[in-house]
C-alpha atoms as a PDB file:
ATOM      1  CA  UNK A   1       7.632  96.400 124.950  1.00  0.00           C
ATOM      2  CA  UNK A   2       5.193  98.501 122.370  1.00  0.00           C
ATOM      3  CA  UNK A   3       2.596  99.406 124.195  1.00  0.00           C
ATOM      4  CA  UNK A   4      -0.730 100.171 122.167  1.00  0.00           C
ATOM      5  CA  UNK A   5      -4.266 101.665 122.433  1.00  0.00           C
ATOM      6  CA  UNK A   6      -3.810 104.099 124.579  1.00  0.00           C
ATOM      7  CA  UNK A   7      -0.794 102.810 126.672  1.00  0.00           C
ATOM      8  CA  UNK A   8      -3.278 100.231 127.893  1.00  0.00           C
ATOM      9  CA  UNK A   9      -2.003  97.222 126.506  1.00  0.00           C
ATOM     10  CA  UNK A  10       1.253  95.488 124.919  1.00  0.00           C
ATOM     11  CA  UNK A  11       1.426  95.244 121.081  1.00  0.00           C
ATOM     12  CA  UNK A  12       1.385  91.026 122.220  1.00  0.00           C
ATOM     13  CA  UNK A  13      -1.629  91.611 123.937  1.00  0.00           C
ATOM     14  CA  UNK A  14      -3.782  93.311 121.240  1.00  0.00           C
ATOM     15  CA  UNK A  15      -2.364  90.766 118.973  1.00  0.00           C
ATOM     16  CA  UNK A  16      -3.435  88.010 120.925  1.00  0.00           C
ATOM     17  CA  UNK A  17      -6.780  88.913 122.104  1.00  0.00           C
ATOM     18  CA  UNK A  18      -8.853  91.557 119.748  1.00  0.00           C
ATOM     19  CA  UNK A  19     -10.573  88.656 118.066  1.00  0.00           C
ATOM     20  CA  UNK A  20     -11.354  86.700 120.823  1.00  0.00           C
ATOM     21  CA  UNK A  21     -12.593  89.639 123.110  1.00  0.00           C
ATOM     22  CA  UNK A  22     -14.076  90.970 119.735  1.00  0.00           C
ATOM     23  CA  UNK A  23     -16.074  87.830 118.960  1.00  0.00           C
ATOM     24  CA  UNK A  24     -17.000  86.801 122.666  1.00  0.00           C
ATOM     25  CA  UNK A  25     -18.691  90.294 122.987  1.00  0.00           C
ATOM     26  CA  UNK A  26     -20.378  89.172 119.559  1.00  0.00           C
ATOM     27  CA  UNK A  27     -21.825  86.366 121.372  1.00  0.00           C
ATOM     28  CA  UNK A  28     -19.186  83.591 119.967  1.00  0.00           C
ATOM     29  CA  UNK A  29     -18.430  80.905 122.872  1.00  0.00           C
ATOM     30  CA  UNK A  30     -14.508  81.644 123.017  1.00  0.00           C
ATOM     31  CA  UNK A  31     -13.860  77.794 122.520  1.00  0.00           C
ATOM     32  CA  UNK A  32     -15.873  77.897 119.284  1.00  0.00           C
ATOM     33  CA  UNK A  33     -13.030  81.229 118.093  1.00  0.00           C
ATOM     34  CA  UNK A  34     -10.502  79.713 115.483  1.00  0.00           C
ATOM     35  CA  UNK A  35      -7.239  78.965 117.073  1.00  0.00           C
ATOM     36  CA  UNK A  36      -4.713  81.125 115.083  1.00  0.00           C
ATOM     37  CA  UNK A  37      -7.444  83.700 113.781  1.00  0.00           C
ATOM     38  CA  UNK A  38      -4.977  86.772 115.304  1.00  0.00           C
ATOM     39  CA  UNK A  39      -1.867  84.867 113.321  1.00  0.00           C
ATOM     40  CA  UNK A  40      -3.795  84.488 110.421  1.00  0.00           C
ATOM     41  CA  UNK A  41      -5.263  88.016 110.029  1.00  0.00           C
ATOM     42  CA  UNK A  42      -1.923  89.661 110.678  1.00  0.00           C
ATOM     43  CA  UNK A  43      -0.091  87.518 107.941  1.00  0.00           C
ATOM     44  CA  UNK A  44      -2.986  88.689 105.637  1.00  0.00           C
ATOM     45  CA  UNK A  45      -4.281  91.893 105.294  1.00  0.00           C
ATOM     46  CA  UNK A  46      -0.665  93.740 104.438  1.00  0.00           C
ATOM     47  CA  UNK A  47      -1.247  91.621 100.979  1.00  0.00           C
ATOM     48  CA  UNK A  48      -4.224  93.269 100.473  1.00  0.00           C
ATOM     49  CA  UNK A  49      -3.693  95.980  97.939  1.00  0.00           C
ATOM     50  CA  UNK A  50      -7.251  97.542  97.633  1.00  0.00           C
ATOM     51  CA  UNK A  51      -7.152 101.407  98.047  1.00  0.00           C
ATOM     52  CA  UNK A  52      -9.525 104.309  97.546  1.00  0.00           C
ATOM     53  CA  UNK A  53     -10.141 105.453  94.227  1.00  0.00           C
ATOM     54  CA  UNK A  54      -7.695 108.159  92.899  1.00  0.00           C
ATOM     55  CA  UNK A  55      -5.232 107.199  95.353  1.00  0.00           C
ATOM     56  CA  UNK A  56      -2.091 106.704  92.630  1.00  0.00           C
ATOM     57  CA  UNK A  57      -3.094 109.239  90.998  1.00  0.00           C
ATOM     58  CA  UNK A  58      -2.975 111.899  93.352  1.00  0.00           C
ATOM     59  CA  UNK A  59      -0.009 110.487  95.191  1.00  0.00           C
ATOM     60  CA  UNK A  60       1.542 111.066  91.885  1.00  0.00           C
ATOM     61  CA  UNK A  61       0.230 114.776  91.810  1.00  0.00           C
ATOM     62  CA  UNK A  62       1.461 115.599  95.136  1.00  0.00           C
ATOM     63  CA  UNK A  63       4.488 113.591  95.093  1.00  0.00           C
ATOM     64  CA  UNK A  64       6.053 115.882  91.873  1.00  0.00           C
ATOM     65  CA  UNK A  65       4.918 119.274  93.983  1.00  0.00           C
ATOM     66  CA  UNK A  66       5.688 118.323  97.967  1.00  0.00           C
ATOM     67  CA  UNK A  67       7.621 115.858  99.967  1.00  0.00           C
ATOM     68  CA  UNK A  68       5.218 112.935 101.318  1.00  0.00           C
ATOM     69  CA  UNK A  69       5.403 111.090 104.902  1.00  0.00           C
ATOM     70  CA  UNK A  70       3.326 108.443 106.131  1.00  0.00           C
ATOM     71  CA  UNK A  71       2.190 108.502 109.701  1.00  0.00           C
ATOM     72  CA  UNK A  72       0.641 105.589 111.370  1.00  0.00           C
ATOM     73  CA  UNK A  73      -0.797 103.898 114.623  1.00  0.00           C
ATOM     74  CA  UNK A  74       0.016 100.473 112.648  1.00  0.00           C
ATOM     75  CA  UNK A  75       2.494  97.927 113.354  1.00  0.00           C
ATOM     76  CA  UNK A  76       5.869  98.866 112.056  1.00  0.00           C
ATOM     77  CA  UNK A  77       6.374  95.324 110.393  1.00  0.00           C
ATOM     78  CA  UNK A  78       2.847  95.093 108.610  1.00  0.00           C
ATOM     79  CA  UNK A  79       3.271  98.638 107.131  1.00  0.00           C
ATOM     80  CA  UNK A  80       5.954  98.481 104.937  1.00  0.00           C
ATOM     81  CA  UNK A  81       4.401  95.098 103.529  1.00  0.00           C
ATOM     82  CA  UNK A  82       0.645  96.716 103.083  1.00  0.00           C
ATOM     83  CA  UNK A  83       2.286  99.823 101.226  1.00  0.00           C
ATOM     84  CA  UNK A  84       4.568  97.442  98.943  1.00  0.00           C
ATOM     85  CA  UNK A  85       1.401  95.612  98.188  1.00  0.00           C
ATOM     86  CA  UNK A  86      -0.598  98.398  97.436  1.00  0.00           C
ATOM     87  CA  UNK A  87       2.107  99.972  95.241  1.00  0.00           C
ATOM     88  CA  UNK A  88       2.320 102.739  97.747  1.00  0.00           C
ATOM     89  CA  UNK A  89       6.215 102.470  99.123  1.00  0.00           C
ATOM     90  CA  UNK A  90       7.649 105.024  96.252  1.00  0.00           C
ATOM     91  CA  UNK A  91       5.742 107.874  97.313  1.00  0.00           C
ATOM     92  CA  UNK A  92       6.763 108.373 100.776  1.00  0.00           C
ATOM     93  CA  UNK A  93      10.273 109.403 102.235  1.00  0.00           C
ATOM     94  CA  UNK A  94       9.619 108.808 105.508  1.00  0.00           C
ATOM     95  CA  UNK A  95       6.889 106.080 107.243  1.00  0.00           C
ATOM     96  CA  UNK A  96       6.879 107.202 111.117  1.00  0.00           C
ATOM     97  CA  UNK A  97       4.991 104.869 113.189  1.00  0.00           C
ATOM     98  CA  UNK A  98       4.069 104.829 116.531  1.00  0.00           C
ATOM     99  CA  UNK A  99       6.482 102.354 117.898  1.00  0.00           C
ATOM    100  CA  UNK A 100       9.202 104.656 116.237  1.00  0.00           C
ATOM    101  CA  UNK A 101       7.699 107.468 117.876  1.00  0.00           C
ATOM    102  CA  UNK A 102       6.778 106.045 121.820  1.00  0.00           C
ATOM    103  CA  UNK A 103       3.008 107.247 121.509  1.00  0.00           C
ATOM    104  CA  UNK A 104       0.211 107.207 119.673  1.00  0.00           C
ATOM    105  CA  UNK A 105      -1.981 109.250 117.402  1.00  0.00           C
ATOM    106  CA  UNK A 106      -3.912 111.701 118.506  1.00  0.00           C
ATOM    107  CA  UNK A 107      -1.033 112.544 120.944  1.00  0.00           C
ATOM    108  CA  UNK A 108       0.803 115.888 119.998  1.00  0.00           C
ATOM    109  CA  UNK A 109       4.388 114.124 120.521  1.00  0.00           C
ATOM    110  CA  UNK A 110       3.900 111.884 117.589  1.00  0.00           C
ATOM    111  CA  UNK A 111       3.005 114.612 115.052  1.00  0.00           C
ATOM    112  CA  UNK A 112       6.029 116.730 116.902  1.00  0.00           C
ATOM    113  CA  UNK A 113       7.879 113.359 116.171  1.00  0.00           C
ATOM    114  CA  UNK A 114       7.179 113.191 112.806  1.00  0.00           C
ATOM    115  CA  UNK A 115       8.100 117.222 112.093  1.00  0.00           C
ATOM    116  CA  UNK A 116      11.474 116.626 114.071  1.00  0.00           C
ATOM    117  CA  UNK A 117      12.125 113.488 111.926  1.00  0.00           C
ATOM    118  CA  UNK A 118      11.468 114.729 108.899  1.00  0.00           C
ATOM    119  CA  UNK A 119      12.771 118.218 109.097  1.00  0.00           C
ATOM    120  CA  UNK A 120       9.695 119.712 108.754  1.00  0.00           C
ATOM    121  CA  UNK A 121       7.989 122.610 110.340  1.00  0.00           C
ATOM    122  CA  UNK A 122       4.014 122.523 111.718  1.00  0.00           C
ATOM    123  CA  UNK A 123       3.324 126.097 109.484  1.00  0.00           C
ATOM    124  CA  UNK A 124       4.764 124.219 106.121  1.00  0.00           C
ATOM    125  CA  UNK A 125       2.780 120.866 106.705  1.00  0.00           C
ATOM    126  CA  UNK A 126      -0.574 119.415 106.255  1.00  0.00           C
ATOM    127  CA  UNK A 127      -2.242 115.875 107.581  1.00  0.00           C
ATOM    128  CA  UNK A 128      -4.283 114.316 105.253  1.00  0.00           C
ATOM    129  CA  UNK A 129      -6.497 111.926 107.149  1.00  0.00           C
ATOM    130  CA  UNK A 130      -9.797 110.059 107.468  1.00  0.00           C
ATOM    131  CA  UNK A 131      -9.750 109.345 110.869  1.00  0.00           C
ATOM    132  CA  UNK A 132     -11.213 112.198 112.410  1.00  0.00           C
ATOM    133  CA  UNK A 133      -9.659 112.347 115.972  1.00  0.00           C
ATOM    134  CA  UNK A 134      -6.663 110.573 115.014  1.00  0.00           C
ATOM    135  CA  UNK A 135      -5.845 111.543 112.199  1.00  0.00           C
ATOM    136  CA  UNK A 136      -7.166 115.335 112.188  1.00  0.00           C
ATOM    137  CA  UNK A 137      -7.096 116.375 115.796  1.00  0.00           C
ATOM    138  CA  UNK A 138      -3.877 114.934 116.850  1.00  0.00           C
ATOM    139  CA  UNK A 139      -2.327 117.368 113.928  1.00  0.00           C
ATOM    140  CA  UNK A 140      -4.682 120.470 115.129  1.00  0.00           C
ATOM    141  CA  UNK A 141      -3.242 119.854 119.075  1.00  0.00           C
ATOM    142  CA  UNK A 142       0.538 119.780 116.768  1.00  0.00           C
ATOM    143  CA  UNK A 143      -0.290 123.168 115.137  1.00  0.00           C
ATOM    144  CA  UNK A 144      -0.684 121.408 111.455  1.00  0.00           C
ATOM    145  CA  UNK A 145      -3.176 122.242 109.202  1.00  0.00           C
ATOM    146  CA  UNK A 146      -5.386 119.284 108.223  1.00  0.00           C
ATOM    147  CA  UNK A 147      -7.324 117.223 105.730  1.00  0.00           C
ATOM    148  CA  UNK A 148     -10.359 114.826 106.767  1.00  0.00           C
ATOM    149  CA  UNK A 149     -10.331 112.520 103.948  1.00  0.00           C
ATOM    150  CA  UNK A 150     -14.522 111.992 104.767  1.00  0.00           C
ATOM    151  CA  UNK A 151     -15.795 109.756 101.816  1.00  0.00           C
ATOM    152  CA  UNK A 152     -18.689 108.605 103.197  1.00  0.00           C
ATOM    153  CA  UNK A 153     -19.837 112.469 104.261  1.00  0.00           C
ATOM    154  CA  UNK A 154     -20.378 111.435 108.046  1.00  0.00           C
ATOM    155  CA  UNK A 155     -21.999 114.266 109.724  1.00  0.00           C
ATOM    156  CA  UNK A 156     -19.506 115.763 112.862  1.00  0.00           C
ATOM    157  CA  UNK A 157     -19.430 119.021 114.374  1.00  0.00           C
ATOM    158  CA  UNK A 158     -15.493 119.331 114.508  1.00  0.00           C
ATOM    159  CA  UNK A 159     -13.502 122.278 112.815  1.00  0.00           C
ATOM    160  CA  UNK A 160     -10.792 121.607 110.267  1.00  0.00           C
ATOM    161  CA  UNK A 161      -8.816 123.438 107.751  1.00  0.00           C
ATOM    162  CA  UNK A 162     -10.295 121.314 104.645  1.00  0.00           C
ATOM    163  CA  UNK A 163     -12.801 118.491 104.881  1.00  0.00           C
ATOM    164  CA  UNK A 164     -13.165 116.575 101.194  1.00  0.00           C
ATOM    165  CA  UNK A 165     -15.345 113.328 100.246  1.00  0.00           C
ATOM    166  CA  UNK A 166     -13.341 112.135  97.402  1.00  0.00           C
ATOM    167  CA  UNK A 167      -9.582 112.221  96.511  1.00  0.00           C
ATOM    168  CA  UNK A 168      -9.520 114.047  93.673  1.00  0.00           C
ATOM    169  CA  UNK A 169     -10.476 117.046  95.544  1.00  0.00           C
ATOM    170  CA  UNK A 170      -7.081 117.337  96.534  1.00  0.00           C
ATOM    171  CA  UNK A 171      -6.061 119.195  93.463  1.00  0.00           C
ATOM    172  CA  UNK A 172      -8.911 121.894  94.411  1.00  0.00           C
ATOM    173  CA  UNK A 173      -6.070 122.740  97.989  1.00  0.00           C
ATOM    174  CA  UNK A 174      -2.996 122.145  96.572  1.00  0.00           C
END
């Protein structure tokens, strides 16, 4: 049993009930939610293949100078679609996910995870994230240097290594 947000709930659970709850809260009577809406949404966006611009081509930068990793909160099976159908797959060695790991990001043990998995050491990585306490302070509490990926400049009071707004900027760190 996967158990997700937190530990609070099974990966069933979240599957079955985040649009209902979602929608209920938005004032939808539950009876008038679609049956299937969970099913539905889960079958669709992996297809979707929209990322953010300069995406390819800095994976493509970084790919010829370092080794790449993906880690993620998602679902294991919908991850491996969404990068095939965003042309993502070739660029990363490893994809470590928190079902592979037994916890979730921000928690230290899934960065440590990651480092153990891939052979990696905290001093010779770097996150590259836009989820600010997922993403960049799970891999400070790790010991790994990061990057909030911040396009839309939100205003936060947290330290990081390297905070950029657009992609491209990567070339600027590494």
């Amino acid at each position: 049993m996967a158990l997700v947000s937190g530990g609070k709930i099974t990966q069933q659970q979240l599957r079955s009930t985040r649009f209902t709850r979602t929608l209920v809260r938005l004032g939808v009577d539950e009876a008038d939610v679609p049956e299937g809406i969970s099913q539905h949404f889960t079958e669709l966006l992996p297809t979707k293949s929209a990322v953010f611009p300069f995406t390819h081509d800095m994976l493509e930068y970084l790919q010829t100078k370092y080794t790449l990793h993906l880690i993620t909160n998602g679902f294991k099976e919908i991850q491996y679609i969404k990068l095939d159908s965003s042309q993502l797959t070739p660029f990363f060695q490893e994809v470590i996910t928190s079902e592979c790991s037994g916890c979730l990001k921000p928690d230290r043990r899934m960065f440590e995870h990651a480092l153990k998995r891939t052979g990696a050491s905290a001093a010779e990585s770097l996150m590259i994230g836009d989820n600010l306490e997922c993403d960049v302070l799970g891999a400070y509490n790790a010991g790994i240097d990061q990057v909030y990926f911040n396009p839309d400049k939100r205003r936060h009071f947290n330290e990081v290594t390297y905070e950029i707004s657009c992609l491209s900027e990567l070339k600027e760190i590494l």
